[in-house]
Protein backbone atom coordinates (compact mmCIF):
# COMPACT_ATOMS: atom_id res chain seq x y z
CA UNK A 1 -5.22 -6.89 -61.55
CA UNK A 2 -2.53 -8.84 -62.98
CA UNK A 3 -3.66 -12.80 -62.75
CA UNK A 4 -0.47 -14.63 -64.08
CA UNK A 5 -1.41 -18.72 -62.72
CA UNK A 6 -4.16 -20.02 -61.92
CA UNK A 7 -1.14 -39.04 -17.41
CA UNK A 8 0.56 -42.50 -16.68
CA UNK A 9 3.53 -43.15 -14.41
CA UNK A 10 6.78 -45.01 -13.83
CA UNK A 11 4.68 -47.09 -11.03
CA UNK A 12 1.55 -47.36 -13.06
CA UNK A 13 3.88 -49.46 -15.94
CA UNK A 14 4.45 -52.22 -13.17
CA UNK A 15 1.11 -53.30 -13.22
CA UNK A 16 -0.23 -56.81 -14.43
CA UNK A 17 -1.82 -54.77 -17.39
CA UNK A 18 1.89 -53.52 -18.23
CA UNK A 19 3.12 -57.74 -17.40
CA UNK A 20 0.61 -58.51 -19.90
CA UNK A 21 1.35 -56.10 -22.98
CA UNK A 22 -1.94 -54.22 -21.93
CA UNK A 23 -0.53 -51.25 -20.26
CA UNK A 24 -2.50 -48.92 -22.65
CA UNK A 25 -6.14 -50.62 -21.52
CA UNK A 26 -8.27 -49.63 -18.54
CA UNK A 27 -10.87 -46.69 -18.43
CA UNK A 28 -8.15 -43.73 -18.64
CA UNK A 29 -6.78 -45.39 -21.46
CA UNK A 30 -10.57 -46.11 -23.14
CA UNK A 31 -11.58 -42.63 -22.46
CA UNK A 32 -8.71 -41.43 -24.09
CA UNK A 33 -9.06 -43.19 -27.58
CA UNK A 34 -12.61 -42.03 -28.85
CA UNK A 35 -10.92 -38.24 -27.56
CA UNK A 36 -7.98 -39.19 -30.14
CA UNK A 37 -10.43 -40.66 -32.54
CA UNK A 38 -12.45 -37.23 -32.57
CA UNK A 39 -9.74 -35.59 -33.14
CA UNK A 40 -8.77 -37.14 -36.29
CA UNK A 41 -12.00 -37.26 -37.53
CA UNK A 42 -12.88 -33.58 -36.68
CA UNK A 43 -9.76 -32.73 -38.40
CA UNK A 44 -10.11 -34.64 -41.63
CA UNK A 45 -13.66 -33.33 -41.45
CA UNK A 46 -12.68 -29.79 -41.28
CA UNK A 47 -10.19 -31.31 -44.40
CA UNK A 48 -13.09 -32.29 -46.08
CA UNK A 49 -15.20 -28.75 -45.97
CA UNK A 50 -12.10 -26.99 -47.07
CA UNK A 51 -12.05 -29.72 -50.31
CA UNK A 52 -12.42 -27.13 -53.31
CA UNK A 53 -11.15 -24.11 -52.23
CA UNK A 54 -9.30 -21.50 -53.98
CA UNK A 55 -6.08 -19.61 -53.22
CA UNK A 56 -5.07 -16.66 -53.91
CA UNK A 57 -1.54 -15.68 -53.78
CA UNK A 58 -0.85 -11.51 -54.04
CA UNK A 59 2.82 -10.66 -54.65
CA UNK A 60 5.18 -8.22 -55.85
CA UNK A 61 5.37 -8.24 -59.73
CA UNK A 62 7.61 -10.84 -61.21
CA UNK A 63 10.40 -8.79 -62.54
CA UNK A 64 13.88 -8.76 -60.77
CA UNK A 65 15.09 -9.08 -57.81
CA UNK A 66 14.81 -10.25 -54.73
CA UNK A 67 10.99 -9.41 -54.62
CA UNK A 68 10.52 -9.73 -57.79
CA UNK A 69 11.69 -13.88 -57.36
CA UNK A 70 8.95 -14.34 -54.95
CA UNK A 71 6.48 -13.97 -57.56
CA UNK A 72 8.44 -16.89 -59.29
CA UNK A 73 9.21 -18.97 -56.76
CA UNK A 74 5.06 -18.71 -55.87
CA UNK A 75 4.29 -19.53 -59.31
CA UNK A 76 6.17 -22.89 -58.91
CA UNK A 77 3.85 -23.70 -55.54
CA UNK A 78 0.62 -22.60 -57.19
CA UNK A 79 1.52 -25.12 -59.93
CA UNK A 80 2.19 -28.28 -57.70
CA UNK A 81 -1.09 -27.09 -55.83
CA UNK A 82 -2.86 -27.36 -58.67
CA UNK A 83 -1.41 -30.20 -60.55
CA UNK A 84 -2.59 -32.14 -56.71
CA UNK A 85 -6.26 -31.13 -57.21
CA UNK A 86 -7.58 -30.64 -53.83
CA UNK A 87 -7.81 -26.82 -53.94
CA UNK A 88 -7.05 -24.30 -56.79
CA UNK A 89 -4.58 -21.30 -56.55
CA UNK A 90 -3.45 -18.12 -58.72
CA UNK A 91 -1.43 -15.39 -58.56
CA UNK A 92 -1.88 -11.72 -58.43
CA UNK A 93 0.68 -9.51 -58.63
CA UNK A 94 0.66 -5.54 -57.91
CA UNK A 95 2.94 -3.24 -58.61
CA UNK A 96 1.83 -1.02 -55.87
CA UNK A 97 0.56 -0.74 -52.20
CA UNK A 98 -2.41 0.89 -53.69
CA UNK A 99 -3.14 -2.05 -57.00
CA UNK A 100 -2.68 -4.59 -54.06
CA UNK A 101 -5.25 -3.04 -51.57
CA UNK A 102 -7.64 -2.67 -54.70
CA UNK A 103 -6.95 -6.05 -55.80
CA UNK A 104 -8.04 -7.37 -52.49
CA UNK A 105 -10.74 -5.34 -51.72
CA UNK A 106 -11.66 -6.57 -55.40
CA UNK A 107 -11.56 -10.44 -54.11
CA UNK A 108 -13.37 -9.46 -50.98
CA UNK A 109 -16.09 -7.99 -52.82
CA UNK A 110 -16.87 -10.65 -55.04
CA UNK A 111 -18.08 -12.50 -52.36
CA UNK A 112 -17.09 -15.67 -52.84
CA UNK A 113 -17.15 -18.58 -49.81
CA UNK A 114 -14.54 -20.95 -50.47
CA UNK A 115 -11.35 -18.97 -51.03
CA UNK A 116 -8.20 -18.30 -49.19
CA UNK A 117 -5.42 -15.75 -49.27
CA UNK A 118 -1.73 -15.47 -48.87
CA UNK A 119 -0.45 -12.33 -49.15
CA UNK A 120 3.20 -10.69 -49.39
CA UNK A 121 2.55 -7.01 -48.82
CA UNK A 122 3.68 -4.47 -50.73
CA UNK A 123 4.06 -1.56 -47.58
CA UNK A 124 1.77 -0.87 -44.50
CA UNK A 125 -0.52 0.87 -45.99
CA UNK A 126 -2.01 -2.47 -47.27
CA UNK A 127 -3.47 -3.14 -43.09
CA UNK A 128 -6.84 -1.96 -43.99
CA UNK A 129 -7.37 -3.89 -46.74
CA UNK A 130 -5.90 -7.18 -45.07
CA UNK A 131 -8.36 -6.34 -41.90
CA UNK A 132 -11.21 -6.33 -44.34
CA UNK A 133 -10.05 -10.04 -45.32
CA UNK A 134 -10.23 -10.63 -41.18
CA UNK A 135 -12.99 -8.94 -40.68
CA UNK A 136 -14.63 -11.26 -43.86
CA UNK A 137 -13.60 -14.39 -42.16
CA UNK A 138 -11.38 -15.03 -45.17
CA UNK A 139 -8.62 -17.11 -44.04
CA UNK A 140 -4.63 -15.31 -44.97
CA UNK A 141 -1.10 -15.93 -44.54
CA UNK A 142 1.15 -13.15 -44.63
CA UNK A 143 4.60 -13.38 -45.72
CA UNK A 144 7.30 -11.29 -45.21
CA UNK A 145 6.29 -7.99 -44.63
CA UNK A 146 4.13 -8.96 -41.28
CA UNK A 147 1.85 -5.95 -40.35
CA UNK A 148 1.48 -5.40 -36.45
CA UNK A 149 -1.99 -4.51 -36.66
CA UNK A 150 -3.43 -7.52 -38.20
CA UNK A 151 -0.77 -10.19 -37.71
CA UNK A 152 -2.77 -11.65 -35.03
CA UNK A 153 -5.25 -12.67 -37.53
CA UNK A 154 -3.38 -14.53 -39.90
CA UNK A 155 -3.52 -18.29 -39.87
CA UNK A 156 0.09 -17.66 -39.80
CA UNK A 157 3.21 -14.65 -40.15
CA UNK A 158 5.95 -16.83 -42.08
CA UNK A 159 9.05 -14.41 -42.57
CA UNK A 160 13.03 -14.89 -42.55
CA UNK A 161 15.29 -14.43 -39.53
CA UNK A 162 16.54 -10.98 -39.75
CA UNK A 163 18.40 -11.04 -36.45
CA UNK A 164 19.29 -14.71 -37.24
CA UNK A 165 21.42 -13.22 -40.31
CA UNK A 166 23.43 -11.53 -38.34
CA UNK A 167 23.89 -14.11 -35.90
CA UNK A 168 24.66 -16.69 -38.51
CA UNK A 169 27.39 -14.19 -40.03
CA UNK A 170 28.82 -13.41 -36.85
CA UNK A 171 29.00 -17.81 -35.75
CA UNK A 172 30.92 -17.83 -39.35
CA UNK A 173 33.11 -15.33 -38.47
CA UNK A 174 34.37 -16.49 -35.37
CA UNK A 175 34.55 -20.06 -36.93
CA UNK A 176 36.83 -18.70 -39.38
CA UNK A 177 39.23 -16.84 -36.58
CA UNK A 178 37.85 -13.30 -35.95
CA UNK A 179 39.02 -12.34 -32.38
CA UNK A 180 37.69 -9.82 -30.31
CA UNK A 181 38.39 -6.62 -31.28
CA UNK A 182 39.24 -6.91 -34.52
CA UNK A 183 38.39 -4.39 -37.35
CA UNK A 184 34.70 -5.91 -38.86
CA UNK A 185 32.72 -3.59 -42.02
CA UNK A 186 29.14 -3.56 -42.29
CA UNK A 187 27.83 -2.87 -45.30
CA UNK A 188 23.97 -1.95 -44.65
CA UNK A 189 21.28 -2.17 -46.86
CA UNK A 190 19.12 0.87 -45.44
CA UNK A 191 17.78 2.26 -42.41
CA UNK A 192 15.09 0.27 -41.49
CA UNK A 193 14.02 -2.25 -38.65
CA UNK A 194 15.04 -4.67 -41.26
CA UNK A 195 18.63 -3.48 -41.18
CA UNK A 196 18.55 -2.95 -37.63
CA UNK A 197 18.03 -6.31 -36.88
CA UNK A 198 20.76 -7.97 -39.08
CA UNK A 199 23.07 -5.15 -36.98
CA UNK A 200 21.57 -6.28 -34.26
CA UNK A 201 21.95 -10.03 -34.55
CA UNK A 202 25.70 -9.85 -35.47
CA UNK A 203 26.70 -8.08 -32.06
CA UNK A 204 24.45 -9.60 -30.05
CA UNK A 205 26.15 -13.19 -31.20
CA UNK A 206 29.59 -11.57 -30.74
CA UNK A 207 28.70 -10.44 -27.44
CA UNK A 208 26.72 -13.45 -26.33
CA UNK A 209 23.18 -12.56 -25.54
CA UNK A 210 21.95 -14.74 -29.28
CA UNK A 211 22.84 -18.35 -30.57
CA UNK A 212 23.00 -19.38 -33.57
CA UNK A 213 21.97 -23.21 -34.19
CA UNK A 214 21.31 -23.32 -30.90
CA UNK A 215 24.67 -23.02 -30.12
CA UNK A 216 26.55 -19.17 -28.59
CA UNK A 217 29.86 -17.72 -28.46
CA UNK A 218 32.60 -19.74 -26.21
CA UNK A 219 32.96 -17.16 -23.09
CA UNK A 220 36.21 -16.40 -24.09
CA UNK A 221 35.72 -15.06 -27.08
CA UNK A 222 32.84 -13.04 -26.20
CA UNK A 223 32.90 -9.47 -27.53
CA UNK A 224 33.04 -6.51 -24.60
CA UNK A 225 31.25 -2.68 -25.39
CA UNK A 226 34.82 -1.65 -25.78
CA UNK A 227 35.63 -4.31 -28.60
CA UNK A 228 32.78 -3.88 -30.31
CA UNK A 229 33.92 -0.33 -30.78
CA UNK A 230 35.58 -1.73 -33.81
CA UNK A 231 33.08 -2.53 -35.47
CA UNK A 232 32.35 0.37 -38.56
CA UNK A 233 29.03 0.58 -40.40
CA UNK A 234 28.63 1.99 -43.68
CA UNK A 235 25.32 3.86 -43.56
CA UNK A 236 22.40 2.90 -46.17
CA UNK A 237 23.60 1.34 -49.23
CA UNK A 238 20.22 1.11 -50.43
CA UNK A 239 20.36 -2.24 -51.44
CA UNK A 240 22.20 -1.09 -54.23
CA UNK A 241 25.38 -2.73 -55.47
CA UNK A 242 26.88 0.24 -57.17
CA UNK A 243 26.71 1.99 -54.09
CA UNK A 244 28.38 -0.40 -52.59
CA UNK A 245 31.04 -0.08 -54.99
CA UNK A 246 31.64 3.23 -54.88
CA UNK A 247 31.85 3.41 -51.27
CA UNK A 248 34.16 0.32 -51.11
CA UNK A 249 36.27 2.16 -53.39
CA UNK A 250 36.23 5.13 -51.33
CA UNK A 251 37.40 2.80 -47.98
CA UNK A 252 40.50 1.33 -50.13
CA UNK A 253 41.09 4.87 -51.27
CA UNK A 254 43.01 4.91 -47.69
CA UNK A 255 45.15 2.60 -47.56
CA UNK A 256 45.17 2.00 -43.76
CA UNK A 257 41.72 0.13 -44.35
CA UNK A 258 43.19 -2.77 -46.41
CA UNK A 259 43.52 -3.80 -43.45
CA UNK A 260 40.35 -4.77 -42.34
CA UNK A 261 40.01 -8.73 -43.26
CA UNK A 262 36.09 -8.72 -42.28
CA UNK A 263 33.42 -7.71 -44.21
CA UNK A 264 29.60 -8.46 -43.53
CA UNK A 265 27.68 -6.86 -46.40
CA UNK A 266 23.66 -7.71 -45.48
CA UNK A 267 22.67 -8.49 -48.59
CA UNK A 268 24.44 -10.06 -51.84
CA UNK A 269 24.03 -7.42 -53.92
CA UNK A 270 26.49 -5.64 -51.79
CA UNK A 271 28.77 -8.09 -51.49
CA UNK A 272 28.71 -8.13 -55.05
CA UNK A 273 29.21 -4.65 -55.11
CA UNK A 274 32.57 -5.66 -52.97
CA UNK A 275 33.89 -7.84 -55.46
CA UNK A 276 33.14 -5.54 -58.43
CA UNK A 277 34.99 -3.05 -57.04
CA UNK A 278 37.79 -5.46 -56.47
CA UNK A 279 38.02 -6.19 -60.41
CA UNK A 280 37.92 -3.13 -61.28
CA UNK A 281 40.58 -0.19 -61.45
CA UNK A 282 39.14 2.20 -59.29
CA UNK A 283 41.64 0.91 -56.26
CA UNK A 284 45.46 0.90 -56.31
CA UNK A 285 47.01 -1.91 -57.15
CA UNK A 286 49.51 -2.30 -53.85
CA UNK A 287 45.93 -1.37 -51.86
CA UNK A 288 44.65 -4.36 -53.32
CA UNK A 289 47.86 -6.32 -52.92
CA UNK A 290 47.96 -5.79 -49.15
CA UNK A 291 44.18 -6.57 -48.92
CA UNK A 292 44.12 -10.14 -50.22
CA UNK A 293 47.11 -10.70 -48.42
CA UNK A 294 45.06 -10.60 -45.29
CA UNK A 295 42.72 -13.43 -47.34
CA UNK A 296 40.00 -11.28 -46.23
CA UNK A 297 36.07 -12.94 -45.54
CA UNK A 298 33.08 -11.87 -47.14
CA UNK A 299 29.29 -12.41 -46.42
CA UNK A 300 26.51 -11.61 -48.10
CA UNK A 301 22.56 -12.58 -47.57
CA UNK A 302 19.69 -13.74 -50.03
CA UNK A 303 20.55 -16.22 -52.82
CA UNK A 304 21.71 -14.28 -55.86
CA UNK A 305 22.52 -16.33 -58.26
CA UNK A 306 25.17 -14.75 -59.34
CA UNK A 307 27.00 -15.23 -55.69
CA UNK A 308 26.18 -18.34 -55.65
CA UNK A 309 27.93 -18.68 -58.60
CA UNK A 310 30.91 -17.24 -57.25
CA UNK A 311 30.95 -19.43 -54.72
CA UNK A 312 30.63 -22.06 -57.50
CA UNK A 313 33.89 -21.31 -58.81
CA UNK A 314 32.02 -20.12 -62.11
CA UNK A 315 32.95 -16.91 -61.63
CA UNK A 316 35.43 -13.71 -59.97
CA UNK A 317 37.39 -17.03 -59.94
CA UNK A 318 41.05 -14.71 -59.14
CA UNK A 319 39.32 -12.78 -56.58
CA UNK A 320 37.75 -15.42 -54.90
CA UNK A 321 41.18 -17.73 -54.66
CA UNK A 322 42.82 -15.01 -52.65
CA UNK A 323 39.53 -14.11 -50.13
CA UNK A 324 39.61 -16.41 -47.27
CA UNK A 325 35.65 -17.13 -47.88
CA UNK A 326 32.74 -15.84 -49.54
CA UNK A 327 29.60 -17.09 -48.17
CA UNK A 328 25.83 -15.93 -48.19
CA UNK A 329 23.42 -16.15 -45.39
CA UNK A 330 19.82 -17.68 -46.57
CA UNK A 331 17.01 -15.38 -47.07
CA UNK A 332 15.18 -16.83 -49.95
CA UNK A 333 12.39 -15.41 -51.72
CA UNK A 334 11.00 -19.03 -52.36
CA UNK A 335 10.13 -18.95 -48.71
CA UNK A 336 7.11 -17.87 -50.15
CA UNK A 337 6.85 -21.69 -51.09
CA UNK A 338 6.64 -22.61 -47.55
CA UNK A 339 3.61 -19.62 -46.94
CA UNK A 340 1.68 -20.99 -49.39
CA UNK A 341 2.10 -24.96 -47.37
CA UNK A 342 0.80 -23.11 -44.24
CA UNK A 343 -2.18 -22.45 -46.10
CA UNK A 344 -2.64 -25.50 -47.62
CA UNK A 345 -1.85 -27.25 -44.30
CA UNK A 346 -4.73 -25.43 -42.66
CA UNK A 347 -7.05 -26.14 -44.98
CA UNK A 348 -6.21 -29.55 -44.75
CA UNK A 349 -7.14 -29.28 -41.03
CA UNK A 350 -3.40 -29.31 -39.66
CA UNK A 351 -1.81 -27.30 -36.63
CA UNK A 352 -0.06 -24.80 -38.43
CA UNK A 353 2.37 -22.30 -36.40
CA UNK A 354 1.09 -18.81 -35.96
CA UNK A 355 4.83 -17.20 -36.11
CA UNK A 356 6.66 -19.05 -38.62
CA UNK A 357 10.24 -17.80 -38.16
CA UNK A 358 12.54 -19.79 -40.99
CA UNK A 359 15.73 -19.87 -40.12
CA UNK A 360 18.86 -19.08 -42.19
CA UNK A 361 21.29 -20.78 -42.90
CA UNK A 362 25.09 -20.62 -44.06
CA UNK A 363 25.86 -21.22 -47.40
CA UNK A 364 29.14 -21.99 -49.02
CA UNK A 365 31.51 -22.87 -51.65
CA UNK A 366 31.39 -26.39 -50.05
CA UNK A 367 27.18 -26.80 -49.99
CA UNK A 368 25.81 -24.04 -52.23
CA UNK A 369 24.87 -26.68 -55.16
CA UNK A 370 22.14 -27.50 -52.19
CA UNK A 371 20.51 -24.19 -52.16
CA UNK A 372 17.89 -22.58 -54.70
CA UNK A 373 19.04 -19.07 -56.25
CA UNK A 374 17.38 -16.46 -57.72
């Protein structure tokens, strides 16, 4: 176990009580305030028992990456919860499904009363241990990795907008003059539901049937089954940005494909892997001539720093003059931040949402200095 921190009407308001700046009085209205009262008090009561308790927080080890940040970002929470003094918190990291399920089962059996857990997952496999935690009346929050089987247990699922990633990447897209039709690469990260769903989000925008900001596509730009047809996908990158490099390479190596002007790589280590490629030798010159003279777009997803300095103008400073945007699409690890509030807001006796869905955001050259990076 790795421990690195610790009902009235229209009518009803034209009565003399209303005349007299008494609408609110009257036996409704007196019934109504000890029911309000109770509330409050039951609540701050229920704030009261919780006074003490202690948090864990299980993560991912804190080494590199995008789950490796979340271990960071959760160190910086645990801190401010502590450094407040109503309830304690640590975290524990594992570096595998099987450390994290004995890690918890550890917690479970010590049998202590007043603790709390927020968990990121490391794979499914971890279920049984988390349905000992439910079945132990300890209260959880998962993050990220939600687990059918017990996910209607937790005090609360908080993940990212998968689908909403796409959608958001799609919105900019079409802000930025993509027509129906049009030749779009996706660069995936792998083949699972995670993937699927940032496919997924991106056509159904283009065709529609999502919004994004509560706004959808204008009907005439809408994309048809036929237009959509032009649309390529890469196959698994594996989240890798060498991959991604190699196979970029590999498109440019035909020339024909410097024509394609969008690119929506689902994670920013692939769109990384796009721009390394780009400073590098292994495409021909007049390939890469005719490419950023389409000022081509490029979005990633996550926070990496080192897009985010891009978009900074600290960095790939040529390449990024002739592209006609980079951007990323927010899916941050310190999310886990806003887990580890859900907990402390039910402990503190607050309504706290069951299916906490953050949504993503657009970030670029012109707002990135408001965004956190990892």
């Amino acid at each position: 176990m790795a421990v690195l921190s610790g009902c009235s009407s229209e009518k009803a308001s034209d009565s003399s009580g209303a005349a007299n700046g008494t609408g609110n009085e009257g036996p409704a209205a007196e019934a109504a305030a000890p029911a309000q009262g109770q509330n409050t008090q039951g609540a701050q009561a229920e704030a009261e028992s919780n006074a003490g308790k202690h948090i864990y927080v299980l993560t991912a080890p804190e080494d590199h990456g995008w789950t490796g940040s979340v271990a960071t970002f959760a160190k910086e929470k645990i801190e401010e919860v502590n450094k407040e003094g109503t309830y304690s918190a640590e975290l524990i990291t594992s570096a595998s499904a099987s450390e994290q399920i004995v890690n918890l089962e550890d917690i479970i059996a010590a049998g202590e009363k007043d603790i709390a857990v927020v968990i990121q997952p490391i794979d499914d496999t971890v279920q049984s241990a988390i349905q000992q935690l439910a079945d132990a009346q300890i209260p959880f929050v998962a993050f990220d990795r939600i687990i059918d089987g017990v996910e209607a247990s937790a005090v609360a699922n908080v993940k990212g907008d998968n689908e909403g990633i796409g959608a958001a990447a799609a919105a900019y897209f079409v802000s930025q003059g993509l027509k129906p039709g049009e030749a779009v690469y996706v660069y995936e990260g792998d083949t699972s539901s995670v993937t699927s769903l940032r496919d997924g989000g991106f056509v159904s925008y283009l065709k529609g049937e999502l919004s994004y900001e509560g706004n959808t596509i204008a009907e005439e730009a809408k994309w048809t089954d036929e237009d959509l047809a032009s649309i390529t996908y890469s196959g698994a990158m594996n989240w890798s940005r060498s991959d991604t490099k190699t196979s970029f390479e590999s498109l440019m190596g035909d020339s024909s494909n410097a024509a394609i002007k969008w690119f929506y790589a689902e994670d920013d280590e692939l769109a990384m892997g796009i721009l390394e490629a780009l400073q590098g030798g292994g495409i021909d010159d007049n390939t890469k001539e005719t490419f950023f003279g389409n000022e081509p777009h490029i979005t990633g997803c996550g926070g990496l720093e080192e897009l985010y300095a891009v978009m900074r103008g600290e960095s790939y400073t040529d390449i990024a003059g002739k592209c006609g945007s980079i951007v990323s699409v927010t899916y941050s690890p310190a999310m886990i931040q806003t887990a580890i509030q859900d907990m402390v807001d039910y402990l503190n006796g607050s309504q706290v949402e069951q299916d906490h869905v953050i949504a993503c955001e657009v970030v670029t050259k012109e707002n990135v200095s408001e965004y956190p990076s990892f």
